[in-house]
C-alpha atoms as a PDB file:
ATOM      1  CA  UNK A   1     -33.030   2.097  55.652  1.00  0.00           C
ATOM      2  CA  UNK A   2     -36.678   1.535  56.656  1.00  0.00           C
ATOM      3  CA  UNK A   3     -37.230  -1.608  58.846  1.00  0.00           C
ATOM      4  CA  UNK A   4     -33.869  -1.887  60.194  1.00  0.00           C
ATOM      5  CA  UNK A   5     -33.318  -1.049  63.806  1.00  0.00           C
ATOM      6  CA  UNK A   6     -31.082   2.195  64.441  1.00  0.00           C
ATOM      7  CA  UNK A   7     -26.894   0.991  64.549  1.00  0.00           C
ATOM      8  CA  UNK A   8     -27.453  -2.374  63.617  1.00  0.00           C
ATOM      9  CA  UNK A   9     -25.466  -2.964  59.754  1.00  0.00           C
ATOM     10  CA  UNK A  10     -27.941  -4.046  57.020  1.00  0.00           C
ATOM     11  CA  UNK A  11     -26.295  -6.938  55.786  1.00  0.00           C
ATOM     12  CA  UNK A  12     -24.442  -6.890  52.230  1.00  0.00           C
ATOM     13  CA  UNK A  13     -26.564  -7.794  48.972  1.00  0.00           C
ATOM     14  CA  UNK A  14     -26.149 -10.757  47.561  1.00  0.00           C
ATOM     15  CA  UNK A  15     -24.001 -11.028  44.754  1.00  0.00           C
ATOM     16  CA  UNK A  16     -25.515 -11.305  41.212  1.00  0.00           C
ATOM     17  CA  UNK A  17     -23.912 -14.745  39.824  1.00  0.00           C
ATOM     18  CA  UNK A  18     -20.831 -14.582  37.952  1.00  0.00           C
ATOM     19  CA  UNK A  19     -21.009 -14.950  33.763  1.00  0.00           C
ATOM     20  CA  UNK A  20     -19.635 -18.077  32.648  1.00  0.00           C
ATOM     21  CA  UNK A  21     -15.660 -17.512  31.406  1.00  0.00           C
ATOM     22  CA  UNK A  22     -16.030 -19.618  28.956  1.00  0.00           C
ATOM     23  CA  UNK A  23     -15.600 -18.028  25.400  1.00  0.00           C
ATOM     24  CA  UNK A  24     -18.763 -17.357  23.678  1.00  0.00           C
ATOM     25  CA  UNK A  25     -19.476 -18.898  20.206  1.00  0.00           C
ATOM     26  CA  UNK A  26     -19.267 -16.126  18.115  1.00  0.00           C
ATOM     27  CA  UNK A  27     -15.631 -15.244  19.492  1.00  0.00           C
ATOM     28  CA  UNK A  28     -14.668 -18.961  18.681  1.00  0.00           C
ATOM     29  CA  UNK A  29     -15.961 -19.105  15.306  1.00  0.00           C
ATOM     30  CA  UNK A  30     -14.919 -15.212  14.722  1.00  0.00           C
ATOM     31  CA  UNK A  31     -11.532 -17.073  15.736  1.00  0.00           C
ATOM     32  CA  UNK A  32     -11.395 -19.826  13.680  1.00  0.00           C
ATOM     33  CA  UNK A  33     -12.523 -18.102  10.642  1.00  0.00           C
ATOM     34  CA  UNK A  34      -9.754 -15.358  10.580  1.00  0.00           C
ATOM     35  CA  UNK A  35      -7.072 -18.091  11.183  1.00  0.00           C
ATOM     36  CA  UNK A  36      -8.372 -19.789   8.069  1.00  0.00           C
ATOM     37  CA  UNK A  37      -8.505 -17.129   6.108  1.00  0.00           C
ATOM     38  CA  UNK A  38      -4.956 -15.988   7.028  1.00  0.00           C
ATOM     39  CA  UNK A  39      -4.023 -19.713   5.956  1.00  0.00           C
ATOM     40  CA  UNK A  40      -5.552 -19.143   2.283  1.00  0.00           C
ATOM     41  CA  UNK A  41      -3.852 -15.750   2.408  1.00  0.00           C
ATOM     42  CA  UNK A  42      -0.233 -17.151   3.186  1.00  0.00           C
ATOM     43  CA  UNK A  43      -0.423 -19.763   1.114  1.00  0.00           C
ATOM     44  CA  UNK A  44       0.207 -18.298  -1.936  1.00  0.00           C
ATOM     45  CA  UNK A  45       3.704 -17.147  -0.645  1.00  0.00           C
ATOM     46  CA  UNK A  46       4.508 -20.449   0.950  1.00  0.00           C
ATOM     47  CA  UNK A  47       4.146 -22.192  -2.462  1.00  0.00           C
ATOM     48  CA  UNK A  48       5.762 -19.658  -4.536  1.00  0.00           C
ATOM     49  CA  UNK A  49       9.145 -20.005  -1.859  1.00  0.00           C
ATOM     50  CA  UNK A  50       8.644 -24.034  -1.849  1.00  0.00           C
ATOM     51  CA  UNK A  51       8.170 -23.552  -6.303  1.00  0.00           C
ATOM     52  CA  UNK A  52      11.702 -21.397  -6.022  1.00  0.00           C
ATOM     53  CA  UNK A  53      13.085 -24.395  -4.519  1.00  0.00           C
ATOM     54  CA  UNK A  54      12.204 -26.819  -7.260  1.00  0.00           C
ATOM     55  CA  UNK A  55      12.992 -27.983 -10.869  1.00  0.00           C
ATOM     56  CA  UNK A  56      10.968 -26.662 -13.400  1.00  0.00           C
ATOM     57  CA  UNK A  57       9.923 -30.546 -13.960  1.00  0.00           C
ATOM     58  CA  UNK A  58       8.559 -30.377 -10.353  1.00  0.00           C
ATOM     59  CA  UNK A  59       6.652 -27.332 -10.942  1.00  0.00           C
ATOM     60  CA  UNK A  60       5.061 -28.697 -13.938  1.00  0.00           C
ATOM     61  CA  UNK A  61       4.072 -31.718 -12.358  1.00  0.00           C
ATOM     62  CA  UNK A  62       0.237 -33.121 -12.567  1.00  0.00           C
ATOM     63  CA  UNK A  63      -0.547 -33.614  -9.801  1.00  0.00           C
ATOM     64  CA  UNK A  64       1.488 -31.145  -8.390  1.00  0.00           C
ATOM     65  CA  UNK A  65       4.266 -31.868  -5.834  1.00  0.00           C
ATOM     66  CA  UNK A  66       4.157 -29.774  -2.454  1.00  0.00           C
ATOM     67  CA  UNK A  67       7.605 -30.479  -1.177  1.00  0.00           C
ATOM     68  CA  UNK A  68      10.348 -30.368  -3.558  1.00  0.00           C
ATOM     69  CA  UNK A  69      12.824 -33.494  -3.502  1.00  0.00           C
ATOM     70  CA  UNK A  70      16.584 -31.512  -3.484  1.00  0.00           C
ATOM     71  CA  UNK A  71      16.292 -27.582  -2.743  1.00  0.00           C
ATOM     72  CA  UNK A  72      17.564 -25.934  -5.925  1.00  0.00           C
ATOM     73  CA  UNK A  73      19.044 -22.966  -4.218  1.00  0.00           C
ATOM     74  CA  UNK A  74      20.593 -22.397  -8.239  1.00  0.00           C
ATOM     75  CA  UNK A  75      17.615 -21.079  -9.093  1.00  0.00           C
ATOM     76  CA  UNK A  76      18.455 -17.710  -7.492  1.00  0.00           C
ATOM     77  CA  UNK A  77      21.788 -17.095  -9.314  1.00  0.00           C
ATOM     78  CA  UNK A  78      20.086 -18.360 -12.823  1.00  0.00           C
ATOM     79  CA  UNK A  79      18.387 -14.955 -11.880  1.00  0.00           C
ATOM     80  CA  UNK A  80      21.209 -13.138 -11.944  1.00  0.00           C
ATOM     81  CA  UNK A  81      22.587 -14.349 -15.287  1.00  0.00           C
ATOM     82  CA  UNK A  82      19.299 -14.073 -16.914  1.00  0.00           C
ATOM     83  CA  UNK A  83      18.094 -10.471 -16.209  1.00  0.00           C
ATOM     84  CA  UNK A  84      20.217  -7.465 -14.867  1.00  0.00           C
ATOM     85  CA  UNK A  85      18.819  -7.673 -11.717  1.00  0.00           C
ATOM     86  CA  UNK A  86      20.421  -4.942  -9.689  1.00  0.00           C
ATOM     87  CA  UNK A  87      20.378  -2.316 -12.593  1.00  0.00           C
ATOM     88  CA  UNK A  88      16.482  -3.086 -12.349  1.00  0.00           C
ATOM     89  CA  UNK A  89      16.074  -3.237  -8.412  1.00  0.00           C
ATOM     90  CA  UNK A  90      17.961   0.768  -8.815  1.00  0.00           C
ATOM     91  CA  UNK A  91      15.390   1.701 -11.491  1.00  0.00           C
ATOM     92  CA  UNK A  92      12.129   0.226  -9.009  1.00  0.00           C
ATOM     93  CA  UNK A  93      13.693   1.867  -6.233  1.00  0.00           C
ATOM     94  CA  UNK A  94      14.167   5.143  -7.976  1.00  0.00           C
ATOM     95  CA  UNK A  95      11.039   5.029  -9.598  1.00  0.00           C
ATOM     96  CA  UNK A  96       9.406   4.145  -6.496  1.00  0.00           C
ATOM     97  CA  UNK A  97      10.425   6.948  -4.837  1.00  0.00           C
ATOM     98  CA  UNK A  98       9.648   9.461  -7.181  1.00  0.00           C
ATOM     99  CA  UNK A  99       6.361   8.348  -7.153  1.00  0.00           C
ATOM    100  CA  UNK A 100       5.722   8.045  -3.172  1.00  0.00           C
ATOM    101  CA  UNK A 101       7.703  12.300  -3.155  1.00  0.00           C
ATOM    102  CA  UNK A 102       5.390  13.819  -5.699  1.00  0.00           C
ATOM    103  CA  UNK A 103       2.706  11.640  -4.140  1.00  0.00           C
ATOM    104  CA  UNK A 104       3.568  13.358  -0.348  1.00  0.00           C
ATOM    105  CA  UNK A 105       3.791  16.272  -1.916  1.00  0.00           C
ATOM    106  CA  UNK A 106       1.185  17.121  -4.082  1.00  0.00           C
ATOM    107  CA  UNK A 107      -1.922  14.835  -2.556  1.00  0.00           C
ATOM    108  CA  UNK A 108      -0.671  16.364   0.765  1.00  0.00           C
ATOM    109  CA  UNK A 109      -1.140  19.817  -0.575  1.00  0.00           C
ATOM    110  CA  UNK A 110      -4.289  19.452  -2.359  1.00  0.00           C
ATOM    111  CA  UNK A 111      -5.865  17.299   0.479  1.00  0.00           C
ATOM    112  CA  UNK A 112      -5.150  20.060   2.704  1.00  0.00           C
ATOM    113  CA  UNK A 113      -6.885  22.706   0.265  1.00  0.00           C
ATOM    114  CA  UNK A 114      -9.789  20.601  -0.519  1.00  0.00           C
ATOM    115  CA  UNK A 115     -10.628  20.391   3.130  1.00  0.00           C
ATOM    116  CA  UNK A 116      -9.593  23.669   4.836  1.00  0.00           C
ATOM    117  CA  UNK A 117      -9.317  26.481   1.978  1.00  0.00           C
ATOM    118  CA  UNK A 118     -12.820  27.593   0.979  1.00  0.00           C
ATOM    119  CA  UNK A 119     -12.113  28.729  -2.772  1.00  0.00           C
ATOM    120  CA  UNK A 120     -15.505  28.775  -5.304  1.00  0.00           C
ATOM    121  CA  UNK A 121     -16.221  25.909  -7.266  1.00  0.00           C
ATOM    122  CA  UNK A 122     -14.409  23.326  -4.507  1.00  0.00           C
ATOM    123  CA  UNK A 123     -17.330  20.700  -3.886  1.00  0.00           C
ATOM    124  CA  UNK A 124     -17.326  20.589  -8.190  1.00  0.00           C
ATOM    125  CA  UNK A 125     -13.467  20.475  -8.635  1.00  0.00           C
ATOM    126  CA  UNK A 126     -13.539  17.839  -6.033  1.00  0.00           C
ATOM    127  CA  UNK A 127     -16.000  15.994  -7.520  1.00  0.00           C
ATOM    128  CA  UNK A 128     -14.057  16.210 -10.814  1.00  0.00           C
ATOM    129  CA  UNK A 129     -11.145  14.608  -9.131  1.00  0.00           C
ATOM    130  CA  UNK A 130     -12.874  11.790  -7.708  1.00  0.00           C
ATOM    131  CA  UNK A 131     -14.113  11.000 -11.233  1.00  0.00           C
ATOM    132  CA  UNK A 132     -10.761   9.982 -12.415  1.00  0.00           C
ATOM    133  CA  UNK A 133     -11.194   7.096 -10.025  1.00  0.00           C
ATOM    134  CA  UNK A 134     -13.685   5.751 -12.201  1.00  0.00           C
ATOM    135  CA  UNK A 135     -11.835   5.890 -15.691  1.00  0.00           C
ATOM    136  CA  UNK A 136      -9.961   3.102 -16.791  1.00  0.00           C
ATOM    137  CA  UNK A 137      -5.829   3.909 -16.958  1.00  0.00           C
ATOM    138  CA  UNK A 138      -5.527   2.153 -20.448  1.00  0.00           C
ATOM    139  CA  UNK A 139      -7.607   5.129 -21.200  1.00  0.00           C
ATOM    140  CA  UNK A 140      -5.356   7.585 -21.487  1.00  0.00           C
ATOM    141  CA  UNK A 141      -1.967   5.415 -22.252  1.00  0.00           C
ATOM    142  CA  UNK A 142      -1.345   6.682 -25.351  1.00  0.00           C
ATOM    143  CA  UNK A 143      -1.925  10.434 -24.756  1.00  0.00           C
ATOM    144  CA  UNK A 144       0.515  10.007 -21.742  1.00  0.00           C
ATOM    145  CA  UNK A 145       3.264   8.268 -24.124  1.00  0.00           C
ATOM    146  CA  UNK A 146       3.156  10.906 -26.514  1.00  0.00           C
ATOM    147  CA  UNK A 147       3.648  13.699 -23.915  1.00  0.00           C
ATOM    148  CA  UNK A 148       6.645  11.733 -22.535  1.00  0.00           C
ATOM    149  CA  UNK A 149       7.836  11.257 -25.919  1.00  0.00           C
ATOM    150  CA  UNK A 150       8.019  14.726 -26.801  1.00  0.00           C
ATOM    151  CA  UNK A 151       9.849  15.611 -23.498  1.00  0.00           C
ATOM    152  CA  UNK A 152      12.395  13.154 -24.550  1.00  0.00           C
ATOM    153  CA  UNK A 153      12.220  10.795 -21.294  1.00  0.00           C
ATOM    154  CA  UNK A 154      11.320   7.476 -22.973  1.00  0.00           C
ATOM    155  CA  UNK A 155      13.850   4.668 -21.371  1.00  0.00           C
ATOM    156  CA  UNK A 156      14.198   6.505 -18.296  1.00  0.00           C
ATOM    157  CA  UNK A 157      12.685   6.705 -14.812  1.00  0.00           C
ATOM    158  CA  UNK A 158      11.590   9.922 -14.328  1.00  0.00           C
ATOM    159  CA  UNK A 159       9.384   9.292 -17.597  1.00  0.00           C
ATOM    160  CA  UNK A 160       8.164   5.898 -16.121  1.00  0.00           C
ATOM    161  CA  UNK A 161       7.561   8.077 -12.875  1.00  0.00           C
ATOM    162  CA  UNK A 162       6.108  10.982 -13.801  1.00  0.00           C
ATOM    163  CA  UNK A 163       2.460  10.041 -14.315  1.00  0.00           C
ATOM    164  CA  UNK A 164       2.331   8.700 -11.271  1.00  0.00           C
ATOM    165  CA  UNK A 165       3.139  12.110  -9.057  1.00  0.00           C
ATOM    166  CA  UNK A 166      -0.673  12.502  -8.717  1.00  0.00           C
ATOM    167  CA  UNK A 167      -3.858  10.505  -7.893  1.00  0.00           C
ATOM    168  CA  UNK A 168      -7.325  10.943  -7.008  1.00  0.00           C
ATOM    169  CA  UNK A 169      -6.903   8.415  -4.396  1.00  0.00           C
ATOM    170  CA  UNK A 170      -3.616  10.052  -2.702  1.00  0.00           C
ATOM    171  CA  UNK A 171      -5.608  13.215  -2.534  1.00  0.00           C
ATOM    172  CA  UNK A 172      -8.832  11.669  -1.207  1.00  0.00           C
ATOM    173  CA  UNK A 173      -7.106  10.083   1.697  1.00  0.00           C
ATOM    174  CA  UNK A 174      -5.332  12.801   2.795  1.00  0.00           C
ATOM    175  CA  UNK A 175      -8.680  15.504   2.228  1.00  0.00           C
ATOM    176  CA  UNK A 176     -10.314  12.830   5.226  1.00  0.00           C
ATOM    177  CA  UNK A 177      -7.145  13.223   7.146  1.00  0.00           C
ATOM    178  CA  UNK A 178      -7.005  16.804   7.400  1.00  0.00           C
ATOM    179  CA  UNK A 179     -11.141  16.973   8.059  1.00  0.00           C
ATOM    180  CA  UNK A 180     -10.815  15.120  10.825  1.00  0.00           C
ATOM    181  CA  UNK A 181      -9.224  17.671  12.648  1.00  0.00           C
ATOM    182  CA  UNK A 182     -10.213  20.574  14.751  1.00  0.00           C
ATOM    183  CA  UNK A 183     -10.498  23.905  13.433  1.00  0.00           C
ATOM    184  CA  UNK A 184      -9.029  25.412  16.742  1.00  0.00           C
ATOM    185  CA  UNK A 185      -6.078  24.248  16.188  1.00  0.00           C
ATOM    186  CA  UNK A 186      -5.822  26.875  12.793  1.00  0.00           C
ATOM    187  CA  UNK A 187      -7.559  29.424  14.397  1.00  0.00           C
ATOM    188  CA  UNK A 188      -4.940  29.449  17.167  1.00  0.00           C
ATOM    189  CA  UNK A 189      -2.100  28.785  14.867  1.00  0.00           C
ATOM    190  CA  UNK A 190      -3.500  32.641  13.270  1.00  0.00           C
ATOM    191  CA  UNK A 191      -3.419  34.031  16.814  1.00  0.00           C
ATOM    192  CA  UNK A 192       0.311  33.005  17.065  1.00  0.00           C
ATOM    193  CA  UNK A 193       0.871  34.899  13.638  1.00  0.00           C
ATOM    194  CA  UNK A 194       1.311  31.752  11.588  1.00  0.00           C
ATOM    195  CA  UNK A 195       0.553  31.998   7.912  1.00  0.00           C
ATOM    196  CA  UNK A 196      -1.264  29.372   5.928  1.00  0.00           C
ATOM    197  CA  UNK A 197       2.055  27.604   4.631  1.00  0.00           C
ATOM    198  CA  UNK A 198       3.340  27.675   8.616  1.00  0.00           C
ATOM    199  CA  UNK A 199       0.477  26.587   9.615  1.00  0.00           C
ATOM    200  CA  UNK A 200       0.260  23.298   7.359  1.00  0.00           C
ATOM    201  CA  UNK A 201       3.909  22.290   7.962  1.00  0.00           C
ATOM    202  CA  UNK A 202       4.161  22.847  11.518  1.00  0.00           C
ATOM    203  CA  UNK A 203       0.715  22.198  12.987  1.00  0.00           C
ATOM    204  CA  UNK A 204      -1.425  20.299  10.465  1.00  0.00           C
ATOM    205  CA  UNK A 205       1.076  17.789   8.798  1.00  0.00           C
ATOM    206  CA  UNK A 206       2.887  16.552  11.805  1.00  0.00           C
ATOM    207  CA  UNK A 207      -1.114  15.593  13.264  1.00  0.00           C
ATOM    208  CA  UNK A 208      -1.450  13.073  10.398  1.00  0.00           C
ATOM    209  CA  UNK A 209       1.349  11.270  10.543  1.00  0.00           C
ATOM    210  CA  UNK A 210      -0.638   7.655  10.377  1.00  0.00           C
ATOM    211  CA  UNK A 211      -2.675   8.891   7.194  1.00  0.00           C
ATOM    212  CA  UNK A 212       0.669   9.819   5.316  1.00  0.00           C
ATOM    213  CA  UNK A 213       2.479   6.180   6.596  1.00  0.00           C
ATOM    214  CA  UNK A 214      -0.796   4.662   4.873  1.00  0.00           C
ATOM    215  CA  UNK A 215      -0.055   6.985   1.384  1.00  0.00           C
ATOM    216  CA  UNK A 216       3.259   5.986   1.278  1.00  0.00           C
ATOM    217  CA  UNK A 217       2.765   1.978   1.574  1.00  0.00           C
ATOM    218  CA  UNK A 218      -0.116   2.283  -0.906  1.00  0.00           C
ATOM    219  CA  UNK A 219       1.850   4.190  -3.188  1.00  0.00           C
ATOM    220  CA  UNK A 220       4.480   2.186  -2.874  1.00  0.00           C
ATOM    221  CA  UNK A 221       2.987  -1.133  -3.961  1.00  0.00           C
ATOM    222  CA  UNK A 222       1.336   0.419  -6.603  1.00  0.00           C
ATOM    223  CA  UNK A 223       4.058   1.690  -8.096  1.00  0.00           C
ATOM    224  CA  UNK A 224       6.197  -1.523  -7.264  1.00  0.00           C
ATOM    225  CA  UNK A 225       3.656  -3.709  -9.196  1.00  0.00           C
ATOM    226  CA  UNK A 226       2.832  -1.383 -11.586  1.00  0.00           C
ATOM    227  CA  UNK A 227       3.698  -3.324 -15.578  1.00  0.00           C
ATOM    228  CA  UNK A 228       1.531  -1.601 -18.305  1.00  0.00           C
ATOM    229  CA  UNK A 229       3.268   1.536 -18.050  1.00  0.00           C
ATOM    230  CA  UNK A 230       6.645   0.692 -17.552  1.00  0.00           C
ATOM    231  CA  UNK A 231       6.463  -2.311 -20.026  1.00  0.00           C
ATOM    232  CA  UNK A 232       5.178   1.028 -22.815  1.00  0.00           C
ATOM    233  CA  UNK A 233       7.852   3.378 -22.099  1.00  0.00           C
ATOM    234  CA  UNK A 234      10.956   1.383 -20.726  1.00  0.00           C
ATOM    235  CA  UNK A 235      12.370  -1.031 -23.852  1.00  0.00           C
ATOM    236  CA  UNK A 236      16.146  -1.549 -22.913  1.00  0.00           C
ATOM    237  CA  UNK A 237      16.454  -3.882 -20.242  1.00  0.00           C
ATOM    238  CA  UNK A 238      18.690  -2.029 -18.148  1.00  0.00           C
ATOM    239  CA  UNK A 239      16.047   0.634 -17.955  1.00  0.00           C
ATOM    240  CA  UNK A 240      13.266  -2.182 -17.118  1.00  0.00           C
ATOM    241  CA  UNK A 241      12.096  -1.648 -13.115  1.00  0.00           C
ATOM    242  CA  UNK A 242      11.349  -5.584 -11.906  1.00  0.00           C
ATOM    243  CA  UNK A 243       7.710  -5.678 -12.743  1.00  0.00           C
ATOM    244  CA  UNK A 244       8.597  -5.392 -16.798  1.00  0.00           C
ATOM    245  CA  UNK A 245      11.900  -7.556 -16.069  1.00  0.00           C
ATOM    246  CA  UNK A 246       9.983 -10.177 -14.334  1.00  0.00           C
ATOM    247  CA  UNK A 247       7.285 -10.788 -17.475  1.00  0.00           C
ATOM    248  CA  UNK A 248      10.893 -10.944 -19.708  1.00  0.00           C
ATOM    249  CA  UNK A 249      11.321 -14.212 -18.233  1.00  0.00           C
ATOM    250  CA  UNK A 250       8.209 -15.988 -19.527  1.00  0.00           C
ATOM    251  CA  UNK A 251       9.162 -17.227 -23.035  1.00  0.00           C
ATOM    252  CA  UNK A 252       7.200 -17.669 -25.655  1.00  0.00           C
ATOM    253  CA  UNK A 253       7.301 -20.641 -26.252  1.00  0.00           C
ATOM    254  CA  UNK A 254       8.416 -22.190 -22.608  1.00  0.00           C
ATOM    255  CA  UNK A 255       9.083 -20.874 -19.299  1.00  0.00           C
ATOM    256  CA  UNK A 256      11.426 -22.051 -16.772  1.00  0.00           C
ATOM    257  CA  UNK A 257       8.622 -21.364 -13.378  1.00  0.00           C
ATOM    258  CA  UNK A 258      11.051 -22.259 -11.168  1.00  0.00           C
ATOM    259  CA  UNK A 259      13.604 -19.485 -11.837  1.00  0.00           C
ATOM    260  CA  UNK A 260      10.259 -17.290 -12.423  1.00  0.00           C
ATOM    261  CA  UNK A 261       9.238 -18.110  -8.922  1.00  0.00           C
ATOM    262  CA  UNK A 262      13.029 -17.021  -7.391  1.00  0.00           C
ATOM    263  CA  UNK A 263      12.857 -13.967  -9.328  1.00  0.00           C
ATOM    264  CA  UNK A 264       9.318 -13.085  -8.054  1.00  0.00           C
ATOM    265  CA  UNK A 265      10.311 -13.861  -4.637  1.00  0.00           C
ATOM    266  CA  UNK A 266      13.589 -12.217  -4.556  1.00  0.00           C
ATOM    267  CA  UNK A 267      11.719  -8.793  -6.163  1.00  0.00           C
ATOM    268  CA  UNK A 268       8.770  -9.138  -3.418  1.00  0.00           C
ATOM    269  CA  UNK A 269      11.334  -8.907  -0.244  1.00  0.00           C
ATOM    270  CA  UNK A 270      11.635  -5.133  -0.224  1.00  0.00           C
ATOM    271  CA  UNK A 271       8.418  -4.477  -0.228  1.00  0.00           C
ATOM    272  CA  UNK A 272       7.291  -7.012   2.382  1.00  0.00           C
ATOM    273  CA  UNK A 273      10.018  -5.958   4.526  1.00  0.00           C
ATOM    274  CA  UNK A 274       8.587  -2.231   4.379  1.00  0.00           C
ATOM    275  CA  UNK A 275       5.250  -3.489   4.765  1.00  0.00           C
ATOM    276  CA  UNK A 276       6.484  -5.687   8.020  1.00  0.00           C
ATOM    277  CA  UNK A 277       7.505  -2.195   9.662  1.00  0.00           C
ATOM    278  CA  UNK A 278       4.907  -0.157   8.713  1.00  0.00           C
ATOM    279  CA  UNK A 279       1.539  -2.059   9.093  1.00  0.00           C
ATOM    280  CA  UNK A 280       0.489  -0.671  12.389  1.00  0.00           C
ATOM    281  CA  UNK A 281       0.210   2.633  10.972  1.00  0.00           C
ATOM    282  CA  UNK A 282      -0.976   2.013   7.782  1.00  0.00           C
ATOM    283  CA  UNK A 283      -3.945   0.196   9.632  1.00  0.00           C
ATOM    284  CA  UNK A 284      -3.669   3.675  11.758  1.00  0.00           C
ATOM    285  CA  UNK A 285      -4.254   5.642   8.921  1.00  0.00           C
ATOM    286  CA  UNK A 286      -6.650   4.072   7.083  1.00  0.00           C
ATOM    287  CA  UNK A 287      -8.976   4.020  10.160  1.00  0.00           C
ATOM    288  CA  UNK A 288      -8.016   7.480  10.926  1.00  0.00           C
ATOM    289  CA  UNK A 289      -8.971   8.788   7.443  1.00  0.00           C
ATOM    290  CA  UNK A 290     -11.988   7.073   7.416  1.00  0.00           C
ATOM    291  CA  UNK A 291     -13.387   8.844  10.896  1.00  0.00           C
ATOM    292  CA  UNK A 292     -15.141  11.647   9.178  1.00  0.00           C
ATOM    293  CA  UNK A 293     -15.983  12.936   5.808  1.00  0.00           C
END
C-alpha cells in the first residue's frame, strides 16, 4: 500500500458499527398480525367443541354463554342414535376416495399431456377446460342426475362419486407441476429407450410428489364437504355420506345445536387429522405449481 513503509503491517480497518438486534417494526407488526388472524381463524373450532359441550338451552342463549356450566359429553352418543353414523362415515370415506383415484388419475394424465405432448388444437382445448372453472355446478345438476339415473346408480356411491373423477382445477395444478420441469430429463429418459408411458411413471410422476400431496388434500375436502350433489342423488339414509346426514339433523321446525355441533365435530376429525400430516406438502405443492406457467 502507498505511504506505508516496506514490512511494517497496515493496521486493520475499522469496523463498520454493528445493526441494532432489535426486531424491526415491520417484523413485529407482521408478527402480531398473523397471530391475530390465526386467533379469528381457530375460533370458530374452539366454539363449535365448547357448543358440543353444552345444552341446547346454552347454545341458544342471548347473550351467548362461552363456557358451558356441566360438559354434556351425551351429546356425542345422541349422535349415534339419531343418524347411522358409521354406515355414513363408510359411504364419505368410499366416496372420498373414489374421487381423490380418478382425480390422481385422470388430472395426472391430462396435466402431463397438456404440458409435454404437443398435439394440434392444445392451447384451445386447454382453454376450453379452464372455462369450466367459470360455470356454475348447479348448472349442469340436472343433466348429471339424469345420466346417473339411467345407469342405475342413484343411492349409491359410485353415482355420488362419479362426477367428481375430473376437474379443471385437478388438471390445472398438475399441467404447472409437470412445466416446471426440465425437458432433459425426457430427452434422456428417450436415450435410455423409455417410452412415453415409462417415462411419466418412472421419471416424471415420482418429481412431483408435493403437487400430487396438494391434489389429494384439495380433493379431499371438496369432496368431504361436498352437499348439493349428494343431498340430489343419495335419499336413504344409510346411503347419505356425512355432509347430507349432517343437514338431516336440522328440523324444521327446531334444532337441537348442541348435538348438531357434536356431529359436525365428530365428522370434521378425519379430515383435520389428514390435513395435520399433510400440510407441509400441500404448502409444497402449491408453491411448487405455482413456479412457472
Amino acid at each position: 500500500m502507498p505511504g506505508i513503509p516496506t514490512g511494517v503491517v497496515a493496521p486493520p480497518a475499522p469496523r463498520p458499527p454493528r445493526a441494532s438486534r432489535s426486531p424491526r417494526a415491520g417484523t413485529v407488526f407482521t408478527h402480531v398480525f398473523l397471530v391475530v388472524g390465526g386467533l379469528i381463524m381457530v375460533f370458530p373450532f374452539v366454539w363449535q367443541v365448547l357448543m358440543s359441550l353444552s345444552t341446547n338451552s346454552q347454545v341458544m342463549s342471548v347473550p351467548p354463554t362461552f363456557w358451558p356450566g356441566e360438559l354434556q359429553f351425551g351429546n356425542f352418543a345422541e349422535v349415534f342414535e339419531k343418524i347411522p353414523f358409521f354406515n355414513q362415515l363408510w359411504v364419505s370415506i368410499l366416496i372420498t376416495g373414489l374421487r381423490t383415484l380418478g382425480q390422481l388419475i385422470l388430472c395426472t394424465l391430462a396435466g402431463y399431456a397438456f404440458a409435454r405432448m404437443p398435439f394440434r388444437g392444445k392451447n384451445i382445448v386447454f382453454a376450453i377446460v379452464l372455462s369450466l372453472l367459470m360455470v356454475p355446478p348447479q348448472i349442469y345438476l340436472i343433466p348429471q342426475y339424469l345420466i346417473i339415473q339411467d345407469l342405475g346408480l342413484l343411492n349409491t356411491a359410485f353415482g355420488v362419486a362419479l362426477p367428481g373423477f375430473f376437474s379443471a382445477f385437478g388438471i390445472f395444478l398438475m399441467r404447472q407441476a409437470f412445466v416446471g420441469l426440465p425437458y432433459e430429463l425426457e430427452e434422456a429418459a428417450r436415450l435410455d429407450g423409455a417410452n412415453p408411458l415409462q417415462t411419466f411413471f418412472r421419471v416424471m410422476l415420482p418429481l412431483v410428489g408435493p403437487s400430487l400431496s396438494a391434489l389429494i388434500i384439495i380433493t379431499v375436502l371438496w369432496s368431504w364437504n361436498d352437499l348439493l350433489w349428494p343431498l340430489v342423488v343419495a335419499t336413504r339414509a344409510k346411503d347419505m355420506p356425512l355432509s347430507v346426514g349432517l343437514a338431516t339433523l336440522q328440523g324444521q321446525f327446531s334444532t337441537d345445536y348442541s348435538v348438531l355441533m357434536a356431529a359436525s365435530l365428530l365428522a370434521t376429525l378425519p379430515v383435520l387429522i389428514l390435513f395435520l400430516v399433510l400440510q407441509k406438502r400441500v404448502v409444497q405443492g402449491l408453491a411448487f405449481s405455482g413456479m412457472k406457467g
